[in-house]
N, C-alpha and C. Protein backbone atom coordinates (compact mmCIF):
# COMPACT_ATOMS: atom_id res chain seq x y z
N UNK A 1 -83.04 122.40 -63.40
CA UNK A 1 -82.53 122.69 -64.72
C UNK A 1 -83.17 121.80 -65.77
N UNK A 2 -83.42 120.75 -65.54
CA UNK A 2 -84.05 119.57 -66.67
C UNK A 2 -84.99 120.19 -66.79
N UNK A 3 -85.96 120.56 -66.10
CA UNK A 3 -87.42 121.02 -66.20
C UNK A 3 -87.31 122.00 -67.47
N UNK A 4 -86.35 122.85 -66.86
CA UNK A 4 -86.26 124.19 -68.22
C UNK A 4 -86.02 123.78 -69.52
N UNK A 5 -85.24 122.76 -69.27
CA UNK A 5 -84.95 122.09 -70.60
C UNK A 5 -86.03 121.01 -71.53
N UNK A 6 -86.84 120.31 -70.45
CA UNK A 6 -87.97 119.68 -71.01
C UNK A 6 -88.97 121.11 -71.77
N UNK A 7 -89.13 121.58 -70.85
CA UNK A 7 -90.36 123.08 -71.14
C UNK A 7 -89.94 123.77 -72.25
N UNK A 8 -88.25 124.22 -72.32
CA UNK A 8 -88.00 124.27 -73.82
C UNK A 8 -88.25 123.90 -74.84
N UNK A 9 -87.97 122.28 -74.52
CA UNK A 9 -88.36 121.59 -76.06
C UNK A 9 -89.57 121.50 -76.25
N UNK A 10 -90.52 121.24 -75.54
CA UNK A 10 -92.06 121.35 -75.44
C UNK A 10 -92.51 122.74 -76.10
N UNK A 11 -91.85 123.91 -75.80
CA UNK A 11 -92.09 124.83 -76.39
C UNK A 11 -91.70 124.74 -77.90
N UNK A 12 -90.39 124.62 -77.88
CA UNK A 12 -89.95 124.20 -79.44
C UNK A 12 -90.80 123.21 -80.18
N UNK A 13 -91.29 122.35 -79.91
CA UNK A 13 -92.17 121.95 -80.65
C UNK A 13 -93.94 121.98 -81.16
N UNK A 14 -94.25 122.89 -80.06
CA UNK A 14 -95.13 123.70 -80.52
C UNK A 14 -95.70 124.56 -79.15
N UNK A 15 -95.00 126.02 -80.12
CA UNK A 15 -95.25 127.22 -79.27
C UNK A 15 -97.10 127.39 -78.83
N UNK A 16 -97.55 127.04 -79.63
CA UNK A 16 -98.94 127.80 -79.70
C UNK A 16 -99.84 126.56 -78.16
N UNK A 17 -99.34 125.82 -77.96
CA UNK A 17 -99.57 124.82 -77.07
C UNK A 17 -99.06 125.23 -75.81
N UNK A 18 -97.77 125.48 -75.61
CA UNK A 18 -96.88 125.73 -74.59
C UNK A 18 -96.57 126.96 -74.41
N UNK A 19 -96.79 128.17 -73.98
CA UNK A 19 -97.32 129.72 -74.14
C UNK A 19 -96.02 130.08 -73.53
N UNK A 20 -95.20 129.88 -72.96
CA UNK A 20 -93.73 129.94 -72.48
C UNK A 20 -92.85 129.09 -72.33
N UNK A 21 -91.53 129.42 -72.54
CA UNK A 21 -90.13 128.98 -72.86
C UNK A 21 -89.27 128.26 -71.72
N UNK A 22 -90.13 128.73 -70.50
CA UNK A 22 -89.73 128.28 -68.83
C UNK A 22 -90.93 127.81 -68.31
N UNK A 23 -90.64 127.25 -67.50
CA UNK A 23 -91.60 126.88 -65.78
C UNK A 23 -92.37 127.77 -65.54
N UNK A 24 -93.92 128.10 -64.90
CA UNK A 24 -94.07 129.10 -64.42
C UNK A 24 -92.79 128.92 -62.96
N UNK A 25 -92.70 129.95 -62.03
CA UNK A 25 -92.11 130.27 -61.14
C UNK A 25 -92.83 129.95 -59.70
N UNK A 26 -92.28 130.21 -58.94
CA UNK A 26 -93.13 129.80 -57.53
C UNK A 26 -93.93 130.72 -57.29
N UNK A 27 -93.79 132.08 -57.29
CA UNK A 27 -94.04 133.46 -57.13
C UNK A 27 -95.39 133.08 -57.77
N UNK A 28 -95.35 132.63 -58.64
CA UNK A 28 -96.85 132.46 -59.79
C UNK A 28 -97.42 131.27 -59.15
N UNK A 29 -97.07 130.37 -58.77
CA UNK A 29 -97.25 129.17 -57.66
C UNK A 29 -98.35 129.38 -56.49
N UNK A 30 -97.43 130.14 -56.13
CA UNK A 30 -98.18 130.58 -54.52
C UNK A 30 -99.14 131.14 -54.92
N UNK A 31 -99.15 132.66 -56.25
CA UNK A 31 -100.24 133.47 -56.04
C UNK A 31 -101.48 132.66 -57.00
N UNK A 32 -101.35 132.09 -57.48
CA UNK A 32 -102.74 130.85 -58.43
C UNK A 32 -103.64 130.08 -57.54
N UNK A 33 -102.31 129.90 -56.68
CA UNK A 33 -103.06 128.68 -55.73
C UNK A 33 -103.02 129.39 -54.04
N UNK A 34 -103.39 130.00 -54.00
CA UNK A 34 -103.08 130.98 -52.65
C UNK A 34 -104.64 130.75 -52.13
N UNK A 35 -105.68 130.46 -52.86
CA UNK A 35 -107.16 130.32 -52.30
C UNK A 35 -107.53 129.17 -52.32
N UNK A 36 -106.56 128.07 -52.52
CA UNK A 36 -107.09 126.69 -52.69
C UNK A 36 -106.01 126.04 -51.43
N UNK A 37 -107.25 125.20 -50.73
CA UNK A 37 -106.71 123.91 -49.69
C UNK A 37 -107.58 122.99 -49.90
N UNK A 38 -107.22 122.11 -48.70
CA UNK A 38 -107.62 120.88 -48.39
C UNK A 38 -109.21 121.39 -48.61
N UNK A 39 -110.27 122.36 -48.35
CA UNK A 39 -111.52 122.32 -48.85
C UNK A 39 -111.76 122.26 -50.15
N UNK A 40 -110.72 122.65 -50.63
CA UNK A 40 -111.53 122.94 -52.21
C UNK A 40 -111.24 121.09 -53.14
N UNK A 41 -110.54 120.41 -52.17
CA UNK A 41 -110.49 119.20 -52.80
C UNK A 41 -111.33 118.30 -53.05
N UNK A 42 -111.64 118.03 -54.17
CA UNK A 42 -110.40 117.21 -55.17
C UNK A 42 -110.23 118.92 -56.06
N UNK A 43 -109.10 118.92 -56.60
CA UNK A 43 -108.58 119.90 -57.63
C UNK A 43 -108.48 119.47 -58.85
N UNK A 44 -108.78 120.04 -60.04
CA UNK A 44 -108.74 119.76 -61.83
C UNK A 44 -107.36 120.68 -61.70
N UNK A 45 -106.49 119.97 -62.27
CA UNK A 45 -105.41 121.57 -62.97
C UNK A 45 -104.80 120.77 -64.54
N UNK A 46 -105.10 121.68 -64.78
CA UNK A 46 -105.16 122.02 -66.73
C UNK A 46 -103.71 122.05 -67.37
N UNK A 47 -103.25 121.29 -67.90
CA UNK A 47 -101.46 121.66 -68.46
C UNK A 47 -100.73 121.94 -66.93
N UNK A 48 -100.25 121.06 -66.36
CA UNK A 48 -99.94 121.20 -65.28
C UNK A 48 -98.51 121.33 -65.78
N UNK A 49 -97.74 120.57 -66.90
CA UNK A 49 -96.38 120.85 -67.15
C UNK A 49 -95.52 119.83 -66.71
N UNK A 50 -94.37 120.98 -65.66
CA UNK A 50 -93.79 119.72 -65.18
C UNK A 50 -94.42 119.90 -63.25
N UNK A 51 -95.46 120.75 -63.13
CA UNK A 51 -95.78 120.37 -61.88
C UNK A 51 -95.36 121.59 -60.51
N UNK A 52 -94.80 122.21 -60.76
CA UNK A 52 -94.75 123.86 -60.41
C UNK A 52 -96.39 123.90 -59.41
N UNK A 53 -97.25 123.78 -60.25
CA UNK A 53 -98.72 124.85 -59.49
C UNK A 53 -99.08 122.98 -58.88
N UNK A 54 -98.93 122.10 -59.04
CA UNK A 54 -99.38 120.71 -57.99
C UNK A 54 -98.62 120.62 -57.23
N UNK A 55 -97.21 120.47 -56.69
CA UNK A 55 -96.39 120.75 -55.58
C UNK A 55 -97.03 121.78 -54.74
N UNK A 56 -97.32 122.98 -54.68
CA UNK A 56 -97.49 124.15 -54.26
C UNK A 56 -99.47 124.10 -53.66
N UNK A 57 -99.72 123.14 -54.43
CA UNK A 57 -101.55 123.30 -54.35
C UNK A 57 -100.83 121.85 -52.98
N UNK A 58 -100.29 120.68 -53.01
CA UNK A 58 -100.20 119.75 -51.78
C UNK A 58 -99.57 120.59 -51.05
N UNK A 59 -98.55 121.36 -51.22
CA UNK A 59 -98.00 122.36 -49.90
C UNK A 59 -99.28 122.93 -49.24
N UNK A 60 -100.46 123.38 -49.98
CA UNK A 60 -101.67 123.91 -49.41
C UNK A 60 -102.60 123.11 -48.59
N UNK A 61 -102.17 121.96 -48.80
CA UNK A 61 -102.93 121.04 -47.92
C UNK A 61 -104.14 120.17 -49.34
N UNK A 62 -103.76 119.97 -50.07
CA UNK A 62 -104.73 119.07 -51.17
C UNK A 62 -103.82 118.27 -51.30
N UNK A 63 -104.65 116.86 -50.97
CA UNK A 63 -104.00 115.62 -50.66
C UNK A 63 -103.45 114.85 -52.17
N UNK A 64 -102.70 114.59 -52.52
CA UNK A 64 -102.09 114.33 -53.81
C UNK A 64 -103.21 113.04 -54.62
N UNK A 65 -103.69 112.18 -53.57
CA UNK A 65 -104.73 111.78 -54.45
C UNK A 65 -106.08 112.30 -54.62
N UNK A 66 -106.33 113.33 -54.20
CA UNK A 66 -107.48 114.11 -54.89
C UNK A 66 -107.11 115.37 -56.08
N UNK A 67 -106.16 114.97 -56.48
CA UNK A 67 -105.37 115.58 -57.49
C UNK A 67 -106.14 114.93 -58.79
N UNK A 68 -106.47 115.70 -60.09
CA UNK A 68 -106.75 115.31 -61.10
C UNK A 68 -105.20 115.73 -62.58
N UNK A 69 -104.61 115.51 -62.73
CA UNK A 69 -104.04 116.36 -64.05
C UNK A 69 -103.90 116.34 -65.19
N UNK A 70 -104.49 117.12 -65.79
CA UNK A 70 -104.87 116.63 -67.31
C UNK A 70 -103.50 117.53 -68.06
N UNK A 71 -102.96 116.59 -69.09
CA UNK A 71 -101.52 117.30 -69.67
C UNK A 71 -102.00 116.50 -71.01
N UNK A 72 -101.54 117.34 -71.81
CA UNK A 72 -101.59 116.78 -73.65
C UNK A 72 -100.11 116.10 -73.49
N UNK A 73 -99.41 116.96 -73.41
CA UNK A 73 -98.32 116.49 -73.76
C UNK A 73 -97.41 114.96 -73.48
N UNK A 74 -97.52 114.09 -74.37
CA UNK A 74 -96.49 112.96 -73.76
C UNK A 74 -95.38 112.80 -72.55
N UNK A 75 -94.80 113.57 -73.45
CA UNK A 75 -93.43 113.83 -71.53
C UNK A 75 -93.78 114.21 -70.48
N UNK A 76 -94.33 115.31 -70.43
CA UNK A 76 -94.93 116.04 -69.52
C UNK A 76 -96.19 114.96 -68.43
N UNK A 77 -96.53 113.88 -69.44
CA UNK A 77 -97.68 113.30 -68.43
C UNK A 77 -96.57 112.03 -67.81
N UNK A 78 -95.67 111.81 -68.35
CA UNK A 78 -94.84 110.64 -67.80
C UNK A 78 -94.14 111.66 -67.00
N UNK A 79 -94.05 112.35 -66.39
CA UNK A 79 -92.84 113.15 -65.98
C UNK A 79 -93.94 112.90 -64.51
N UNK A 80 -95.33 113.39 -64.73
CA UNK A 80 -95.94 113.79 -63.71
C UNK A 80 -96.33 112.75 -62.95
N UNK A 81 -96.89 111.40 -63.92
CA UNK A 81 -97.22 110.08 -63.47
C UNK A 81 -96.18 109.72 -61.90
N UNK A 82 -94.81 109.87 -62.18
CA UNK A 82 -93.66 109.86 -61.67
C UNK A 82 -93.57 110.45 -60.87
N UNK A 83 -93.60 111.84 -60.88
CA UNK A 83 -93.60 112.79 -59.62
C UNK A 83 -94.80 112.72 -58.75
N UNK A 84 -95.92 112.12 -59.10
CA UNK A 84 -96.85 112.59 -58.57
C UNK A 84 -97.87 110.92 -58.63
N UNK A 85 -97.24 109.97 -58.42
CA UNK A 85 -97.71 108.77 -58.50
C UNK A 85 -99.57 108.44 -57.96
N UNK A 86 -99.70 109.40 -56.46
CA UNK A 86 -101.07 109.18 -55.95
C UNK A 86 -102.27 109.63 -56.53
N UNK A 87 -101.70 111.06 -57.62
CA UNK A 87 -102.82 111.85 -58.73
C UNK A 87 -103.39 110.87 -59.95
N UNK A 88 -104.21 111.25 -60.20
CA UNK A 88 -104.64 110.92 -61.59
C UNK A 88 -104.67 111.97 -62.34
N UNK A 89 -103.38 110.91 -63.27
CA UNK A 89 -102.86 111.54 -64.85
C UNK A 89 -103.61 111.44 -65.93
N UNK A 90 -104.19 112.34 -66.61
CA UNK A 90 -104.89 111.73 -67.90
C UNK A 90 -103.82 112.69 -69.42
N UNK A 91 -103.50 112.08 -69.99
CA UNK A 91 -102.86 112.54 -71.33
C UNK A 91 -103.81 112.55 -71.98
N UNK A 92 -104.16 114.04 -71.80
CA UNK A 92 -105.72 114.33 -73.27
C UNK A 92 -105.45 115.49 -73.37
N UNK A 93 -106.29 115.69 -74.36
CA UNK A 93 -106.87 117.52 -74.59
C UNK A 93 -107.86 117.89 -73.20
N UNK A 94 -107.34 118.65 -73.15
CA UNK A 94 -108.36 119.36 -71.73
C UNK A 94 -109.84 119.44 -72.26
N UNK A 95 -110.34 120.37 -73.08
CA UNK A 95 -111.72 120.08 -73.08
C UNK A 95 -112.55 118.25 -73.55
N UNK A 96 -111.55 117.82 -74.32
CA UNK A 96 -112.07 116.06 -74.32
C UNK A 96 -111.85 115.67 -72.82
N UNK A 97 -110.88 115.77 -72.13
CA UNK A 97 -110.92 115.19 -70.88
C UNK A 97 -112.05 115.75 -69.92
N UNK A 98 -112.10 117.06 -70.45
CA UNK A 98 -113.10 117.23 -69.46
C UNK A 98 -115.10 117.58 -69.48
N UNK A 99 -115.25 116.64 -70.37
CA UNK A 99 -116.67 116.22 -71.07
C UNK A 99 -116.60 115.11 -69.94
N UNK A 100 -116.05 114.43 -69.62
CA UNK A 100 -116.56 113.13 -68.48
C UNK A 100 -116.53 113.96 -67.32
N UNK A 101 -117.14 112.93 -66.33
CA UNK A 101 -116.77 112.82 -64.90
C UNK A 101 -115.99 112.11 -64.01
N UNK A 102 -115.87 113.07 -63.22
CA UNK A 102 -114.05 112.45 -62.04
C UNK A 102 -114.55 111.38 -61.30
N UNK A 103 -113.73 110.51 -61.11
CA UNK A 103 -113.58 109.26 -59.53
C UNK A 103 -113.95 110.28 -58.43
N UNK A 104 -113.17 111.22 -58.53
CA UNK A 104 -112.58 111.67 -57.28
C UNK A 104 -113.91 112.93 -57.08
N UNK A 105 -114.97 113.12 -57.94
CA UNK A 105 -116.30 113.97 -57.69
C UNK A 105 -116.20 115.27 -57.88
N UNK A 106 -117.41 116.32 -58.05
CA UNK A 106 -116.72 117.21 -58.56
C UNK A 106 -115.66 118.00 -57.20
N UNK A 107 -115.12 118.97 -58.39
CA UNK A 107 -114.28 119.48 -57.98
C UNK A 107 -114.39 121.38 -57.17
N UNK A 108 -113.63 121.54 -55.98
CA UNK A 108 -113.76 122.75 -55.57
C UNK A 108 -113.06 123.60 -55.92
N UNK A 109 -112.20 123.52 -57.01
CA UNK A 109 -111.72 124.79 -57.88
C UNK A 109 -110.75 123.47 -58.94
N UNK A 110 -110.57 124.69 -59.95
CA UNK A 110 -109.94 124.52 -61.16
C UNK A 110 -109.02 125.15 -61.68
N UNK A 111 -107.66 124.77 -61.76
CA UNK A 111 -106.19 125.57 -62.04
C UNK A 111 -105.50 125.62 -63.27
N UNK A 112 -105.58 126.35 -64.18
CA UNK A 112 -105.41 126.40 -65.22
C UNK A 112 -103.83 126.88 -65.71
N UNK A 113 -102.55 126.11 -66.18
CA UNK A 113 -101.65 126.79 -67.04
C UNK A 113 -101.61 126.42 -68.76
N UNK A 114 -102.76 126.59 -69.12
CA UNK A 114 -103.08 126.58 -70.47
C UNK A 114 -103.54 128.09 -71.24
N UNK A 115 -102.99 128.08 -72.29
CA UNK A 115 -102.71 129.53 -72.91
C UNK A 115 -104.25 129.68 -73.39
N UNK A 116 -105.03 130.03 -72.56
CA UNK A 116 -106.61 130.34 -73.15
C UNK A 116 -106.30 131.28 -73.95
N UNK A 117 -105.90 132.28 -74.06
CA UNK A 117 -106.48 134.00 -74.38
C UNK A 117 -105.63 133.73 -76.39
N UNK A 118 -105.06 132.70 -76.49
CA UNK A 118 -104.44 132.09 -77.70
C UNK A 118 -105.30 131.05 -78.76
N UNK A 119 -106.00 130.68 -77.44
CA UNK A 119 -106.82 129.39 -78.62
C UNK A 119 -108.33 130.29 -79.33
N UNK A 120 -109.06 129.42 -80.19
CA UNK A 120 -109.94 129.27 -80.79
C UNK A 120 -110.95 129.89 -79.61
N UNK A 121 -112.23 130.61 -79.92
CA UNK A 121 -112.83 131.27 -78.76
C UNK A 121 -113.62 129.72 -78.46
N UNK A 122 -113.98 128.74 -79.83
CA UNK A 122 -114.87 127.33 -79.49
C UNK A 122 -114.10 127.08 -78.38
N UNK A 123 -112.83 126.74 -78.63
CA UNK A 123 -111.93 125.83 -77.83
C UNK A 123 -112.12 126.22 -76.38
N UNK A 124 -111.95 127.62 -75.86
CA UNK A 124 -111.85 128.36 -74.71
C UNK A 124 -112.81 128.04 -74.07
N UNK A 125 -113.91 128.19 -74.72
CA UNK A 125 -115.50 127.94 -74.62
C UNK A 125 -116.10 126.41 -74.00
N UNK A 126 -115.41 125.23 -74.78
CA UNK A 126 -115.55 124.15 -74.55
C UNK A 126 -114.82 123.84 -73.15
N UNK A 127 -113.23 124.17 -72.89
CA UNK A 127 -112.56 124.12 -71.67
C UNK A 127 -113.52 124.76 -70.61
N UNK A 128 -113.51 126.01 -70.77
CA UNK A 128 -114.27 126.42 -69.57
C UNK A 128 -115.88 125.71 -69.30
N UNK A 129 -116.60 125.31 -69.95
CA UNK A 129 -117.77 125.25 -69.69
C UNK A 129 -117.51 123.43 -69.51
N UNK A 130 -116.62 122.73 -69.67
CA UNK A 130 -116.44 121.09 -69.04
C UNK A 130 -115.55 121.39 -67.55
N UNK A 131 -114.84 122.77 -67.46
CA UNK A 131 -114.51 122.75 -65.94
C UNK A 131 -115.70 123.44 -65.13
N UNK A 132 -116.57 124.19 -65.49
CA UNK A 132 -117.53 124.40 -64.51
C UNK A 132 -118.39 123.40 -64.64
N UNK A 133 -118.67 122.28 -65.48
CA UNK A 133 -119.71 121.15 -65.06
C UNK A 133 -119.24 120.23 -64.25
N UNK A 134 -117.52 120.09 -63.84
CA UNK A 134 -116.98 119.24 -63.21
C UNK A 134 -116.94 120.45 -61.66
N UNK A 135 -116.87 121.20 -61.85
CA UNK A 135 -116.91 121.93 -60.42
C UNK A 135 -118.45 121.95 -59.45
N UNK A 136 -118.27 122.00 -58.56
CA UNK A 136 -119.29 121.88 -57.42
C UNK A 136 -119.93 123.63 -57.55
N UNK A 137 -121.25 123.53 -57.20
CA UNK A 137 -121.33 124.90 -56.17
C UNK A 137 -120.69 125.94 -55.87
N UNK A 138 -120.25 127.01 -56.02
CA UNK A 138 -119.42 127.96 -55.16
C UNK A 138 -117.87 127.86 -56.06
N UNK A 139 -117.58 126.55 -56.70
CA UNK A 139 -116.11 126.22 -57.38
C UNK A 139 -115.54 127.55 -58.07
N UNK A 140 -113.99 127.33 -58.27
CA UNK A 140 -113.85 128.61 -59.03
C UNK A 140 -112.55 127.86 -59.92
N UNK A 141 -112.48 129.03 -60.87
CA UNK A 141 -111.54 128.13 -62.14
C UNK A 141 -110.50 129.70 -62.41
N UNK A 142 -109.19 128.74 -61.74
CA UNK A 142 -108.05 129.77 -62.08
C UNK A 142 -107.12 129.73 -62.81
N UNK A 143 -107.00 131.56 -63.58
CA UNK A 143 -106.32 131.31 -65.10
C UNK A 143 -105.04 132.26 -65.05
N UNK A 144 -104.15 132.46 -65.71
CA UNK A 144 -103.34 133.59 -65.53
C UNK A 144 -102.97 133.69 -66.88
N UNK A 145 -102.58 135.10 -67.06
CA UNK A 145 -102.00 135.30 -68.24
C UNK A 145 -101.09 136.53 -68.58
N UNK A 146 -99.84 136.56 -69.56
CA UNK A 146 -99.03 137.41 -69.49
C UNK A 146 -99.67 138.55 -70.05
N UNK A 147 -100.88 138.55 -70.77
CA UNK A 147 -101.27 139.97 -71.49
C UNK A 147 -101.84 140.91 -70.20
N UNK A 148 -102.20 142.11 -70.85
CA UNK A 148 -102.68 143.17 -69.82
C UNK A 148 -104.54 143.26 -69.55
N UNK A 149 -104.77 141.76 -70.64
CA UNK A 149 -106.48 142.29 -70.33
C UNK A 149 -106.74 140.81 -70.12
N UNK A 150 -107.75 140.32 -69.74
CA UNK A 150 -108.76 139.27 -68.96
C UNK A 150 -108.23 138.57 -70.15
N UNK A 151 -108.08 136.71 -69.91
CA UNK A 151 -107.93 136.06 -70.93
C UNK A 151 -108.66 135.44 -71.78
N UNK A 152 -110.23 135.48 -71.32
CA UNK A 152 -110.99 134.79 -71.55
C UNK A 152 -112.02 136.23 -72.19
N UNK A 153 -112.40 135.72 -72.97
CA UNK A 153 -113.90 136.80 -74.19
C UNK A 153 -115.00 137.27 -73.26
N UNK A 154 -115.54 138.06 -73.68
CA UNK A 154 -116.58 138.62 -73.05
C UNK A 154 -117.52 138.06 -73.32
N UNK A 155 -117.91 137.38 -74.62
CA UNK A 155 -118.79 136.40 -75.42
C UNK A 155 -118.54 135.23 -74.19
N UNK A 156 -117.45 134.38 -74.35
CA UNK A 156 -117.85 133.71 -73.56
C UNK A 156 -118.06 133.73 -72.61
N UNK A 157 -117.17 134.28 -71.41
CA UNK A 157 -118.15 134.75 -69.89
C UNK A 157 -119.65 135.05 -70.17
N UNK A 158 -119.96 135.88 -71.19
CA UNK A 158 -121.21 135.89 -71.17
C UNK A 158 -122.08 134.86 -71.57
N UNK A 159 -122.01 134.21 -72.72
CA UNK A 159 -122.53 132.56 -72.83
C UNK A 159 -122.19 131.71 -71.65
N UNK A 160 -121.12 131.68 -70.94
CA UNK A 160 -121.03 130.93 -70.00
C UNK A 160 -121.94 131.13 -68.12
N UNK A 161 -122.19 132.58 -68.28
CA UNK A 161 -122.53 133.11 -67.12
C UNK A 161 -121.31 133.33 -66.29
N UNK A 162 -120.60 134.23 -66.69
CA UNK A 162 -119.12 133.49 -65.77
C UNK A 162 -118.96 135.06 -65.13
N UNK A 163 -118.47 135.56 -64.00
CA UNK A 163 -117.47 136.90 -64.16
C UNK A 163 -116.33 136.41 -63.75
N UNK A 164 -115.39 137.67 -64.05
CA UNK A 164 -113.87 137.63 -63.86
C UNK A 164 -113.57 138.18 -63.21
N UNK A 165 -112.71 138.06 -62.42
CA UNK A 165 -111.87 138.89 -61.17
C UNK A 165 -110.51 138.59 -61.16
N UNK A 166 -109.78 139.72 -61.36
CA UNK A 166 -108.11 140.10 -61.71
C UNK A 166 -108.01 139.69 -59.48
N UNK A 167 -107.08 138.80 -59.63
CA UNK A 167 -107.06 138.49 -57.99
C UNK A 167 -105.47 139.12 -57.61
N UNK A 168 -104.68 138.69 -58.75
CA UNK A 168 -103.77 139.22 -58.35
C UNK A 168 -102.27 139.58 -59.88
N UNK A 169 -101.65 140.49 -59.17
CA UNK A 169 -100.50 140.57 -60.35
C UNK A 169 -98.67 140.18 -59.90
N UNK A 170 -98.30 139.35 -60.49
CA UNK A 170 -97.38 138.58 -59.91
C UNK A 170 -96.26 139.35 -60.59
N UNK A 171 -95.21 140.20 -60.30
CA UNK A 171 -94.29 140.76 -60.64
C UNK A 171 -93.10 140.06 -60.58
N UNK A 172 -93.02 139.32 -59.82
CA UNK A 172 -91.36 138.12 -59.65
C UNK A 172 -91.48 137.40 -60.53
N UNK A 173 -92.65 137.19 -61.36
CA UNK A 173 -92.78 135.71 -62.52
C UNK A 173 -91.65 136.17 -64.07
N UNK A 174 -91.15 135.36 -64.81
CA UNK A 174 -90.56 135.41 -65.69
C UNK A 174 -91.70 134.99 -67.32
N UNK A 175 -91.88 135.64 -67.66
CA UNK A 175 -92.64 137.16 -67.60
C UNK A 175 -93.81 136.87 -66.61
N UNK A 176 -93.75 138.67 -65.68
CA UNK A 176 -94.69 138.72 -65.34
C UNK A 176 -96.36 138.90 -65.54
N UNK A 177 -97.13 138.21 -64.83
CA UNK A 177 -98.39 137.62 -65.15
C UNK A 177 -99.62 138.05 -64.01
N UNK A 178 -100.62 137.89 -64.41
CA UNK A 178 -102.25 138.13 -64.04
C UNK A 178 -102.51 137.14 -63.84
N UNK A 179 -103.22 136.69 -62.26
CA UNK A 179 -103.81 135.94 -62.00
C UNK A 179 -105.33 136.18 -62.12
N UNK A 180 -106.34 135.34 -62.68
CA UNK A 180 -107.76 135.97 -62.50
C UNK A 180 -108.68 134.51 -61.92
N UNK A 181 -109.39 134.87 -61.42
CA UNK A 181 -110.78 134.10 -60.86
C UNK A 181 -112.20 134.07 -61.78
N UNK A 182 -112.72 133.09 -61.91
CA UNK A 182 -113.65 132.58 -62.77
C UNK A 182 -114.56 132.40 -62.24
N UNK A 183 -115.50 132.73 -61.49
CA UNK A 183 -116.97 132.00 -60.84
C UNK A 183 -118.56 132.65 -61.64
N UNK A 184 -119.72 131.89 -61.19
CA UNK A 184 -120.59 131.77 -61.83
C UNK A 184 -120.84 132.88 -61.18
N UNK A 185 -122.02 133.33 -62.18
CA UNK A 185 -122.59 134.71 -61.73
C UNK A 185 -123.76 134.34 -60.57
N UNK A 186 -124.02 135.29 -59.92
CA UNK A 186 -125.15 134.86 -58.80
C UNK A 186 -126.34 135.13 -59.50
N UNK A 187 -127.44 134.42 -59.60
CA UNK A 187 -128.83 134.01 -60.10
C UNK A 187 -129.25 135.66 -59.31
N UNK A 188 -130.05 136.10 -60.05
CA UNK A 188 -130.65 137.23 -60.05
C UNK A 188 -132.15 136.85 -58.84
N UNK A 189 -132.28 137.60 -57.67
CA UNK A 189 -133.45 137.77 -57.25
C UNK A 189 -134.42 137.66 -57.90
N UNK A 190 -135.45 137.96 -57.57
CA UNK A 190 -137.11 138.28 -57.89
C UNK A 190 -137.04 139.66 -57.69
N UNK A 191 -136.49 140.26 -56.38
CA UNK A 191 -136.48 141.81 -56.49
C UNK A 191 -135.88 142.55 -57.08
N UNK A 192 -134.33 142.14 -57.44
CA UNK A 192 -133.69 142.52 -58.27
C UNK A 192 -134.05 142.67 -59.78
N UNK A 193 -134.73 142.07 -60.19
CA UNK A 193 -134.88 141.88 -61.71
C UNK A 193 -135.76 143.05 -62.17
């Protein structure tokens, strides 16, 4: 119940930051993080909140200190510091936080509960393209969102080299939501071209 009530006021004080009024749900939990374990570690996750999609990513087997979590929000990063003592907390803006590089090296995927399909297309642009320089090889960067189309621009996937893949649609979530997958496009043959 506190959680709902922190996530409230977080929302109340600025909607355009905090894209819902609740928690995501477990239902949205499981299906975000349903392709990530102990290989894809260390993990980046983006507005983690109060911690919903990091409980659920260590239920998967990612060891809590190869946890990265980047949260703007004040409460929200003391909340997590707390819950989640072995991670590293950083209280920033996601794309400033994520212009450096991790302790923990790059990363084998990237979990996103930040309202992309809302911000600035720069902003979207800058997030995504500091989580694929922190991702490894093969990494993938996961986003969800309550609308009915991809959250991220076609401009930028395309400046970025990125495609999208709708992985899954979560009907138990309050509102229900789109999970999608982010990976680099595959480099074009010699024959192909």
């Amino acid at each position: 119940m506190s959680d709902t009530v922190s996530f409230f006021r977080a929302w109340m004080s600025n909607p355009l930051r905090v894209a819902s009024i609740v928690p995501s749900g477990q239902a949205l939990a499981e299906g975000i993080t349903r392709e990530i374990g102990f290989d894809q570690a260390p993990v980046i996750e983006l507005g983690p909140g109060t911690g919903v999609f990091t409980r659920q990513l260590m239920e998967n087997g990612v060891p809590e200190d190869r946890l990265v979590l980047i949260e703007y929000g004040a409460n929200f990063a003391t909340l997590l510091r707390n819950r989640f003592p072995k991670s590293t907390v950083l209280q920033a803006d996601a794309a400033a936080a994520l212009s450096q590089q991790f302790k923990v090296g790059k990363a084998g995927a990237v979990v996103s509960g930040l309202p992309i399909l809302s911000m600035p297309t720069r902003q979207a642009f800058a997030i995504l393209d500091g989580a694929f320089r922190n991702l490894r090889p093969g990494g993938a960067f996961y986003q969800f969102t309550y609308s009915l189309r991809c959250p991220v621009s076609r401009y930028v996937l395309d400046q970025l080299d990125l495609k999208a893949q709708r992985i899954s649609w979560v009907l138990a979530n309050v509102p229900p939501a789109q999970i999608y997958r982010f990976t680099k496009r595959r480099p074009r043959s010699a024959e192909q071209v």
